[in-house]
C-alpha atoms as a PDB file:
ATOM      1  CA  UNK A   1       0.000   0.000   0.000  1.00  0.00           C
ATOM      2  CA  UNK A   2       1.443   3.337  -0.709  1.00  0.00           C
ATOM      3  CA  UNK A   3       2.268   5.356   2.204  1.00  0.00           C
ATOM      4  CA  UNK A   4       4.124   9.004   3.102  1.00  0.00           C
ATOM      5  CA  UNK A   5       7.469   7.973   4.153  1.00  0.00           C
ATOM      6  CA  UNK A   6      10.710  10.515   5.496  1.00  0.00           C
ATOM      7  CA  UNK A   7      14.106  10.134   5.567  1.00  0.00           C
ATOM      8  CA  UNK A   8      13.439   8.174   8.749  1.00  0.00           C
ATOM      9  CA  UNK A   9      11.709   5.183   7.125  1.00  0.00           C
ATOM     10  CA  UNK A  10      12.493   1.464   8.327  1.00  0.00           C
ATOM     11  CA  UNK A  11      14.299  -0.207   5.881  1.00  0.00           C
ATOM     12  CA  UNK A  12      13.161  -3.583   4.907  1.00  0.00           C
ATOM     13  CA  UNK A  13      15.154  -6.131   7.290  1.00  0.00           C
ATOM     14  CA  UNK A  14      17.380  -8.824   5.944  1.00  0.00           C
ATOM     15  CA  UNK A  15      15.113 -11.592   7.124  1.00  0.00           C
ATOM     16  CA  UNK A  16      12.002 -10.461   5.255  1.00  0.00           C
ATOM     17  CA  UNK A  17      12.879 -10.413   1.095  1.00  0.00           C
ATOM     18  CA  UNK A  18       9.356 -10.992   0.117  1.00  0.00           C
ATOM     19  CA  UNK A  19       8.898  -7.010   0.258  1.00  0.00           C
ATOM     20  CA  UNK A  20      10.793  -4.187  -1.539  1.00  0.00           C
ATOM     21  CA  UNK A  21      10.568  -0.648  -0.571  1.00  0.00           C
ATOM     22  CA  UNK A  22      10.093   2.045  -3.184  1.00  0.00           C
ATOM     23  CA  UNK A  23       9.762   5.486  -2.680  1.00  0.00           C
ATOM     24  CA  UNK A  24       9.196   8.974  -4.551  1.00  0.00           C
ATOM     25  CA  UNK A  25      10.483  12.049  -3.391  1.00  0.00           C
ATOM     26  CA  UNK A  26       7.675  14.622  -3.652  1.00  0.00           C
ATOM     27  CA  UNK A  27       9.595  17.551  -3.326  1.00  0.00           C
ATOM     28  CA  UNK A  28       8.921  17.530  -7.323  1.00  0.00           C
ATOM     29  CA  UNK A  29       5.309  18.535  -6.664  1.00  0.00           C
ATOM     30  CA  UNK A  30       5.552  22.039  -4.923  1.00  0.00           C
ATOM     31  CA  UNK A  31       9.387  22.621  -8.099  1.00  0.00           C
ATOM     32  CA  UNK A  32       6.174  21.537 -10.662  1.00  0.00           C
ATOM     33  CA  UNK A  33       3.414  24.276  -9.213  1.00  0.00           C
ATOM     34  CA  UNK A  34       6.704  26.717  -9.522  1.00  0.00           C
ATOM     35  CA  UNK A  35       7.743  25.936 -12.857  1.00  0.00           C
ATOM     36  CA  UNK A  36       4.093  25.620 -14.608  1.00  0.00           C
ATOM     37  CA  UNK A  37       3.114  28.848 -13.207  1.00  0.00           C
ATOM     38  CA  UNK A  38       5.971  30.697 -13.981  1.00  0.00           C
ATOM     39  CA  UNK A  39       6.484  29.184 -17.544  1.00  0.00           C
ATOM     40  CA  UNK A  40       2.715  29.921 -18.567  1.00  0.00           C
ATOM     41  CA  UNK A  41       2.924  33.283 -17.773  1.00  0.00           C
ATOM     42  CA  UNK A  42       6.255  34.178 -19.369  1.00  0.00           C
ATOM     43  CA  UNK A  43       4.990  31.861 -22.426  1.00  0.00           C
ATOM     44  CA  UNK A  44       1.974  33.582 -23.109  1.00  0.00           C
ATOM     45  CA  UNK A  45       3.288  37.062 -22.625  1.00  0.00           C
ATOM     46  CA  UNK A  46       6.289  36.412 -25.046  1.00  0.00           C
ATOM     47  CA  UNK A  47       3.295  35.413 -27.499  1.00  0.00           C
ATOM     48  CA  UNK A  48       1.723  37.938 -26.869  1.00  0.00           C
ATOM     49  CA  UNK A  49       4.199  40.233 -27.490  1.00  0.00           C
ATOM     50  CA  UNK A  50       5.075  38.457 -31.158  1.00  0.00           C
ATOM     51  CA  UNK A  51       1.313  38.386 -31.868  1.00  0.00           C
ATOM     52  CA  UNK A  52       1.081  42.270 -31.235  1.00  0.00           C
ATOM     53  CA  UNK A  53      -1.989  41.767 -28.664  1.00  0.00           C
ATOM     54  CA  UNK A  54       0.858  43.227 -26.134  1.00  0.00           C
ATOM     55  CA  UNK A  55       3.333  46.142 -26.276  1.00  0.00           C
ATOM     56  CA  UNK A  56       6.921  44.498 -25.972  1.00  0.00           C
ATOM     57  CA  UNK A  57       7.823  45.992 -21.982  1.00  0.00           C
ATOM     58  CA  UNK A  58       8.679  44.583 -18.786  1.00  0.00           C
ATOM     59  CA  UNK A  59       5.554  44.297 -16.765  1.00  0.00           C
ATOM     60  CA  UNK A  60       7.505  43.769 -13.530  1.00  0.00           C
ATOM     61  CA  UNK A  61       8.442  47.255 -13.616  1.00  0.00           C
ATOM     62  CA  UNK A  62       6.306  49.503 -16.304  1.00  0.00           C
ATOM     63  CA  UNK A  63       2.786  47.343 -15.613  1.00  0.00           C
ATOM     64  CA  UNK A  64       2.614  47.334 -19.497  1.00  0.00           C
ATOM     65  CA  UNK A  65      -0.268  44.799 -19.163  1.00  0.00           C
ATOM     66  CA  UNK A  66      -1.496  42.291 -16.605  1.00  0.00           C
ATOM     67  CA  UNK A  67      -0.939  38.524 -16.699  1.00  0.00           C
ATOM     68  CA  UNK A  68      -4.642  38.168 -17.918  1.00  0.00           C
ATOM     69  CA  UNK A  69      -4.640  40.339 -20.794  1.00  0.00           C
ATOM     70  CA  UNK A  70      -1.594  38.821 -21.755  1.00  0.00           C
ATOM     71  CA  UNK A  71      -2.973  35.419 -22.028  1.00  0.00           C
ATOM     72  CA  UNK A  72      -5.983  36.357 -22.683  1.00  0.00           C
ATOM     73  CA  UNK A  73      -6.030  35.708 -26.541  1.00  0.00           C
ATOM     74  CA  UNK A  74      -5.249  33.431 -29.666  1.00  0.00           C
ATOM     75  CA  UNK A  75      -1.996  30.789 -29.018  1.00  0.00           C
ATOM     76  CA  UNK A  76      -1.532  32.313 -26.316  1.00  0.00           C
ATOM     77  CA  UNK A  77      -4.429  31.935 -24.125  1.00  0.00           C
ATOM     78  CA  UNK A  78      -4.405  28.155 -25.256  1.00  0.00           C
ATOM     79  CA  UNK A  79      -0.950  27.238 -24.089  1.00  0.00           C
ATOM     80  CA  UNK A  80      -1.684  29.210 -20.934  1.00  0.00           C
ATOM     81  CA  UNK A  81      -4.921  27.349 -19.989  1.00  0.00           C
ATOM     82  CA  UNK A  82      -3.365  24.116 -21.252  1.00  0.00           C
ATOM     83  CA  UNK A  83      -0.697  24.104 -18.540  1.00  0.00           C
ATOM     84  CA  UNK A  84      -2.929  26.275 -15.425  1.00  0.00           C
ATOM     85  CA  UNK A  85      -5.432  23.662 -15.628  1.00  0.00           C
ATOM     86  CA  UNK A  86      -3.635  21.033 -14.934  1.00  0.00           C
ATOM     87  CA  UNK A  87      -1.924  23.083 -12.187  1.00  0.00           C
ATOM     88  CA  UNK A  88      -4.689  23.605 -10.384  1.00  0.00           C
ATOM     89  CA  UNK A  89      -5.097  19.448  -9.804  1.00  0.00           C
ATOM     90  CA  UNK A  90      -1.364  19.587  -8.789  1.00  0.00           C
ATOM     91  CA  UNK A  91      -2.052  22.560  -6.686  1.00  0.00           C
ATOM     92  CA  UNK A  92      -4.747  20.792  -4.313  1.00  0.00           C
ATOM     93  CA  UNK A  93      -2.920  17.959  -3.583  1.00  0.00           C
ATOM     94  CA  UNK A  94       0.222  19.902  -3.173  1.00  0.00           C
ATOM     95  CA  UNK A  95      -1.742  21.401   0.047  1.00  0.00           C
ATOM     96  CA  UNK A  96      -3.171  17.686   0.995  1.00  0.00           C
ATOM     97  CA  UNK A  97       0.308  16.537   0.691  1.00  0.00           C
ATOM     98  CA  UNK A  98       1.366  19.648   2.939  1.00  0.00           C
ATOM     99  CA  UNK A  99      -0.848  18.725   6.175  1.00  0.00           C
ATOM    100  CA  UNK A 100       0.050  15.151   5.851  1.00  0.00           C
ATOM    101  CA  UNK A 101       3.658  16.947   6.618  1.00  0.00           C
ATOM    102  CA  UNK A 102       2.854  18.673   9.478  1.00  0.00           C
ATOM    103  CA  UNK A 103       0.470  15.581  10.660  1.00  0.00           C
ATOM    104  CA  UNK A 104       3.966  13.340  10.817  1.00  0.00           C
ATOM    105  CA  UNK A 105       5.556  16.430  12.567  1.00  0.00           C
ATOM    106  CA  UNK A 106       3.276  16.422  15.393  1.00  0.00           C
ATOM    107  CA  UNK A 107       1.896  19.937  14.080  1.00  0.00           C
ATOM    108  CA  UNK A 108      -1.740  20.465  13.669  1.00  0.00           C
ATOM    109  CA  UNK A 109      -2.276  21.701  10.424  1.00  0.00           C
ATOM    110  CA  UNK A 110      -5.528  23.545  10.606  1.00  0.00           C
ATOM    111  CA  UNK A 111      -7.523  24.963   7.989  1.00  0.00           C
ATOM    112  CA  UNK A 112      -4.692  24.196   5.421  1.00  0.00           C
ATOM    113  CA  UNK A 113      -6.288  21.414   3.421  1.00  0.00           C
ATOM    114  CA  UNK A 114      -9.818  23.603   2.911  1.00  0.00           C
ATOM    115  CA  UNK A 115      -7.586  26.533   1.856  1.00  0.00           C
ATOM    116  CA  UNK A 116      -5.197  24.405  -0.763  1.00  0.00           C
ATOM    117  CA  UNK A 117      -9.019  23.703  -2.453  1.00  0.00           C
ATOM    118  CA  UNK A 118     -10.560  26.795  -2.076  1.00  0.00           C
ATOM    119  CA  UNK A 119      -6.960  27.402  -3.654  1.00  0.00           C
ATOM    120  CA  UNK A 120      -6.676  25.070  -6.371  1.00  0.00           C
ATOM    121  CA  UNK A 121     -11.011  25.771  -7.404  1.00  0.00           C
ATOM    122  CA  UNK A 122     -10.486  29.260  -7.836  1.00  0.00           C
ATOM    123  CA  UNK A 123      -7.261  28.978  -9.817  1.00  0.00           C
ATOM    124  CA  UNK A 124      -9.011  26.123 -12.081  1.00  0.00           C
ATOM    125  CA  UNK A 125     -12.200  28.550 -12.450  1.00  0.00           C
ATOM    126  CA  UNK A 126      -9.729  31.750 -13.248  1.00  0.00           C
ATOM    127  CA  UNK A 127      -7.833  29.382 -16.393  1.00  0.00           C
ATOM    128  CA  UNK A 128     -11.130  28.230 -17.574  1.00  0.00           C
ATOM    129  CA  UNK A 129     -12.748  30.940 -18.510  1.00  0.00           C
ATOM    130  CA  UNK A 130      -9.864  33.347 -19.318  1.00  0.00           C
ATOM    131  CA  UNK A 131     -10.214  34.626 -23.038  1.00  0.00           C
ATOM    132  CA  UNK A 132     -14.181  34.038 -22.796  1.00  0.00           C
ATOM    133  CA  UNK A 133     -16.722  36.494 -23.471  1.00  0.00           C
ATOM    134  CA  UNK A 134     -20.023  37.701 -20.906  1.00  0.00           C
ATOM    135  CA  UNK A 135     -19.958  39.858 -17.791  1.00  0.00           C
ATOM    136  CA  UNK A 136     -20.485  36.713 -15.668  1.00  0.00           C
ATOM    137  CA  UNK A 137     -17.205  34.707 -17.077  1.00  0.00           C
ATOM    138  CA  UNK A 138     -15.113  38.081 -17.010  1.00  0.00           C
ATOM    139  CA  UNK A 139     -16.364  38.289 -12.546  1.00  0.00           C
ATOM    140  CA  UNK A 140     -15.723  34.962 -12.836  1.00  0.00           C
ATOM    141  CA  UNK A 141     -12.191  35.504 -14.126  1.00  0.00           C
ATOM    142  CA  UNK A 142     -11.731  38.479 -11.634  1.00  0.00           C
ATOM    143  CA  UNK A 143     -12.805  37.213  -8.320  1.00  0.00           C
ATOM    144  CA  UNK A 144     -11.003  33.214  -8.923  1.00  0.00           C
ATOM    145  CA  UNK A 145      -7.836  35.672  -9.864  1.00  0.00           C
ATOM    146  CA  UNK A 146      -8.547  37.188  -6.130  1.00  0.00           C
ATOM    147  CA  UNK A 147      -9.225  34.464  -4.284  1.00  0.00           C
ATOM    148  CA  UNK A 148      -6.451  31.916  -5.398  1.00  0.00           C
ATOM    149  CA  UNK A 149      -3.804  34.493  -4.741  1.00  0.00           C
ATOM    150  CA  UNK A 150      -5.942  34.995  -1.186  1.00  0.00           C
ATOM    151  CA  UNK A 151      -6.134  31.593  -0.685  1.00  0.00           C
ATOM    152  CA  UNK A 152      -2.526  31.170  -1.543  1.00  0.00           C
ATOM    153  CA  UNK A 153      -1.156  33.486   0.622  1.00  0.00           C
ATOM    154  CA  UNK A 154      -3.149  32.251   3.736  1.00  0.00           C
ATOM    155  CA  UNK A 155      -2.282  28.862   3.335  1.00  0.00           C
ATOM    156  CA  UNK A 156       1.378  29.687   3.596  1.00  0.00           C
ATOM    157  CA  UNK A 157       0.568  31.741   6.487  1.00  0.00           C
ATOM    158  CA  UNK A 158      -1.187  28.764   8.044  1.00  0.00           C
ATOM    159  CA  UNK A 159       1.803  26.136   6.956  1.00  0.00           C
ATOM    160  CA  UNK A 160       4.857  28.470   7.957  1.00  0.00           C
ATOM    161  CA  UNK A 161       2.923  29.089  11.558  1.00  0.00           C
ATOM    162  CA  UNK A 162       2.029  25.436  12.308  1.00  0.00           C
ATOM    163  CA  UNK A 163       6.222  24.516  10.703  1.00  0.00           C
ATOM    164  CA  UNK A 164       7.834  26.944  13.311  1.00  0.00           C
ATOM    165  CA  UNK A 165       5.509  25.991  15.968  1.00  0.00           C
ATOM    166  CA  UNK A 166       7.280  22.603  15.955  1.00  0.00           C
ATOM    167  CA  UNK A 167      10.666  23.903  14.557  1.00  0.00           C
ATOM    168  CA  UNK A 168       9.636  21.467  11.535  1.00  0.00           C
ATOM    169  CA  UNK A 169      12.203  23.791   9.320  1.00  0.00           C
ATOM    170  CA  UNK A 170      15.688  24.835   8.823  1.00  0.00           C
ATOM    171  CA  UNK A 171      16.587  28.332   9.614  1.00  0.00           C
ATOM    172  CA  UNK A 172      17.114  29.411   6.029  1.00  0.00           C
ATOM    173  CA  UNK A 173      14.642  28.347   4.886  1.00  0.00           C
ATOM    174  CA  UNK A 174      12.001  29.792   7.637  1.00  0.00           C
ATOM    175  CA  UNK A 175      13.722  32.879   6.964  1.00  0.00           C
ATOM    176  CA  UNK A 176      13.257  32.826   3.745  1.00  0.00           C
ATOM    177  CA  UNK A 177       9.632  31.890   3.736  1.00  0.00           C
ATOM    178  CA  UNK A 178       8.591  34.219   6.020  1.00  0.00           C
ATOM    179  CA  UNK A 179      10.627  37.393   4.008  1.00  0.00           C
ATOM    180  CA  UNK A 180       8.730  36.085   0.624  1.00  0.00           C
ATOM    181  CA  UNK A 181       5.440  36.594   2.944  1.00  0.00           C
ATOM    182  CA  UNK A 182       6.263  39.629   4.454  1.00  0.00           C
ATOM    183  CA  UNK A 183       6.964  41.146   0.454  1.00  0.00           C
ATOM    184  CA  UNK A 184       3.807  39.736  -0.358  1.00  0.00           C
ATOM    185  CA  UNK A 185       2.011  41.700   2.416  1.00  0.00           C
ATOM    186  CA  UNK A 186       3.720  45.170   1.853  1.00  0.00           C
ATOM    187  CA  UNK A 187       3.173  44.519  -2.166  1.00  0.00           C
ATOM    188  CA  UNK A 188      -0.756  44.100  -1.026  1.00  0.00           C
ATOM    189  CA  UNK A 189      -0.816  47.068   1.256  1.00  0.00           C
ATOM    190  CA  UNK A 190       1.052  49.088  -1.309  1.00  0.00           C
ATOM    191  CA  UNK A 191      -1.664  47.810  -4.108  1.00  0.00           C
ATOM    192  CA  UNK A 192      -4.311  49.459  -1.209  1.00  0.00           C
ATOM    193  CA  UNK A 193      -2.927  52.600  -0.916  1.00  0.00           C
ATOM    194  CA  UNK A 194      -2.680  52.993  -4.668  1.00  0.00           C
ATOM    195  CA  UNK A 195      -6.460  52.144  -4.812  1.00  0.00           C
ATOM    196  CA  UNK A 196      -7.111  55.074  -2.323  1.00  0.00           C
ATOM    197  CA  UNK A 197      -4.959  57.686  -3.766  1.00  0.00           C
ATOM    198  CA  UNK A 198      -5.003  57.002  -7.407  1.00  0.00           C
ATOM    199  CA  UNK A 199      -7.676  55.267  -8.112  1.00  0.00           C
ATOM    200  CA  UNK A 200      -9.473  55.221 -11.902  1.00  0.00           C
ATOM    201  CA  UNK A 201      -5.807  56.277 -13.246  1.00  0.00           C
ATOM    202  CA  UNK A 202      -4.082  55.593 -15.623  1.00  0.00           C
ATOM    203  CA  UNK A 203      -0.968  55.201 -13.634  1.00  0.00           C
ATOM    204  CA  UNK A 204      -2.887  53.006 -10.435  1.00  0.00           C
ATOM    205  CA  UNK A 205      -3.900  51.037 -13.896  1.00  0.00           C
ATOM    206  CA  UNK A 206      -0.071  50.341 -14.844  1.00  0.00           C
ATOM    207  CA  UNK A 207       0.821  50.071 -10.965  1.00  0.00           C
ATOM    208  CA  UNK A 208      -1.836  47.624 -10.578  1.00  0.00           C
ATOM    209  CA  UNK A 209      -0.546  45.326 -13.167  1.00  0.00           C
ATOM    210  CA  UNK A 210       3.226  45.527 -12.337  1.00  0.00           C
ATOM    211  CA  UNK A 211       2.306  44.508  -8.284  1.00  0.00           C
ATOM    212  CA  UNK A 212       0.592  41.434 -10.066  1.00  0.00           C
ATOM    213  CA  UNK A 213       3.269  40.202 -11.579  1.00  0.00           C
ATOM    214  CA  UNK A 214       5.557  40.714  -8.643  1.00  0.00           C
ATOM    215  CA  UNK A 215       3.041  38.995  -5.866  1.00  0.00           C
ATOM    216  CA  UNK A 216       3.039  36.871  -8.641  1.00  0.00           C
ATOM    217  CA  UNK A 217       7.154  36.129  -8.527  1.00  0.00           C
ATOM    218  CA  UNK A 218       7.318  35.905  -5.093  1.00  0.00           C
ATOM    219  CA  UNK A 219       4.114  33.195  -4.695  1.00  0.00           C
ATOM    220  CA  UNK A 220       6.111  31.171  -7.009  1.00  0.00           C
ATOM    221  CA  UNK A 221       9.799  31.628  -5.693  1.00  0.00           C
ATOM    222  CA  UNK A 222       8.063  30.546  -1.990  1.00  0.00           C
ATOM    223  CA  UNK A 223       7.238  27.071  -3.801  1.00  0.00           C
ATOM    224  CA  UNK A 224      11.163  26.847  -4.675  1.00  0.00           C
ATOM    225  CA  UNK A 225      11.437  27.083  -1.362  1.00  0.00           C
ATOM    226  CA  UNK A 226       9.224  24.611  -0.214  1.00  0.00           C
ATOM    227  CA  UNK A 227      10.523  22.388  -2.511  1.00  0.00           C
ATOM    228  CA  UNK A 228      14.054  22.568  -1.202  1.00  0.00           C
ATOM    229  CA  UNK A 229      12.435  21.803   2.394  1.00  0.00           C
ATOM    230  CA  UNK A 230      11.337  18.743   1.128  1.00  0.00           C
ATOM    231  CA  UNK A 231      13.696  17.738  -0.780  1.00  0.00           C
ATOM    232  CA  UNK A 232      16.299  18.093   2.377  1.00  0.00           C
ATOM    233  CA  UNK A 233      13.606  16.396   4.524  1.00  0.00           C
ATOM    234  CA  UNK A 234      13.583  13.401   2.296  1.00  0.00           C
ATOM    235  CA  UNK A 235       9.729  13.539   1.939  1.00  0.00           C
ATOM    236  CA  UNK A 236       8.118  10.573  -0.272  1.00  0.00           C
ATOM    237  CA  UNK A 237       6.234   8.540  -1.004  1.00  0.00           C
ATOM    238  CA  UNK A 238       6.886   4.794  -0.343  1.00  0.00           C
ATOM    239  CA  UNK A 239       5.370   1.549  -1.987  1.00  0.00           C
ATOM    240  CA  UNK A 240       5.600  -1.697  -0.421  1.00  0.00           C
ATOM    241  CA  UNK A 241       5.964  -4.332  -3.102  1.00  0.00           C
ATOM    242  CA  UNK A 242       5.820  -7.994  -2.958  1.00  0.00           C
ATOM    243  CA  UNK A 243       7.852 -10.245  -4.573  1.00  0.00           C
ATOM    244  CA  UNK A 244       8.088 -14.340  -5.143  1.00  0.00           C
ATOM    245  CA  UNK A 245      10.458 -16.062  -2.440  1.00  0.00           C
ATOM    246  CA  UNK A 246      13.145 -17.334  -4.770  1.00  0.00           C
ATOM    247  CA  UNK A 247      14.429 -20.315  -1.798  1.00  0.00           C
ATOM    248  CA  UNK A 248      11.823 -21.765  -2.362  1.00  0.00           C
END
């Protein structure tokens, strides 16, 4: 039966060869939800950019146009949903796969699983209708946008407080969690005060957009991270199998 295993696992003793131990790091899962994400954004705005449905900028810094708009049409908007879907799946368990971690760790994990599938829902909903047409898909496409980078962000929250609680992680890496976090927060409080003081400009417009892309950097870069932690860890997962008894 497949189970979680760590670094810790008991290996098979000499006296019992009719079962074999495999296991699969899953530190792959959390690298994947980095790579995807990143990928299909950069992907569809370099299309976009060679299709002329985008100027040619760097939206990091100028806001030239948001991560929708730049996926939001012809080959573009296909290769983008084409890899997000699937994400989102990979997403959900990612955050299953996250409280089973703190479960082994003695650590409680809270609300984490119902906020890695409010998570994964609303990113799923945001891919599948991006590029569609009718005032209920585009609030559909708005709010999933909202509430997966919500539901994101609070679900790191919840896994970095429940990890420390039981000093589950390595300095560094708590460190640099919690830093990605904190630049997440002052990016959202910044995106507030813009709202306030220049709202229904052209320039809160262009500010808007550039903040996305950078909450956007640092959500993935806090996956690397994760990644790394369990990848050190040695976090897999481990298949007994049998096999025939060759003595006799």
């Amino acid at each position: 039966m497949p189970a979680l295993a760590h670094r810790s696992i008991d290996r098979v003793p000499q006296d019992a060869p009719m079962r074999m131990t495999r296991q699969a790091p899953l530190w792959p899962v959390p690298a994947a939800i980095a790579l995807v994400l990143a990928g299909a954004a950069h992907l569809a705005l370099a299309l976009a950019i060679h299709a002329g449905d985008v100027p040619a900028c760097v939206p990091y810094l100028d806001g030239c146009t948001s991560i929708s708009r730049a996926a939001r049409h012809g080959l573009a908007n296909h290769l983008f949903r084409l890899l997000v879907l699937p994400c989102a799946v990979l997403l959900g368990v990612h955050w299953w796969l996250s409280a089973r971690w703190l479960r082994a760790r003695d650590a409680s994990p809270g609300a984490l699983g119902a906020l890695g599938t409010v998570s994964a829902i609303a990113l799923g909903v945001y891919a599948a209708f991006l590029g569609t047409d009718g005032e209920i898909y585009r609030y559909l496409r708005r709010y999933g946008v909202i509430v997966f980078f919500g539901a994101s962000y609070v679900a790191q929250l919840v896994f970095l407080a429940a990890a420390v609680r039981v000093h589950a992680l390595d300095r560094r890496f708590r460190s640099r969690m919690q830093l990605l976090c904190l630049a997440m927060l002052a990016i959202g409080v910044v995106h507030v005060a813009a709202m306030g003081l220049f709202g229904g400009t052209a320039f809160q417009d262009r500010l808007e957009n550039a903040l996305e892309w950078q909450i956007g950097l640092l959500l993935v870069l806090w996956f690397v991270q994760h990644a790394q932690v369990w990848r050190r860890d040695g976090y897999a997962l481990a298949t007994e199998i049998a096999r025939p008894d060759r003595r006799s």
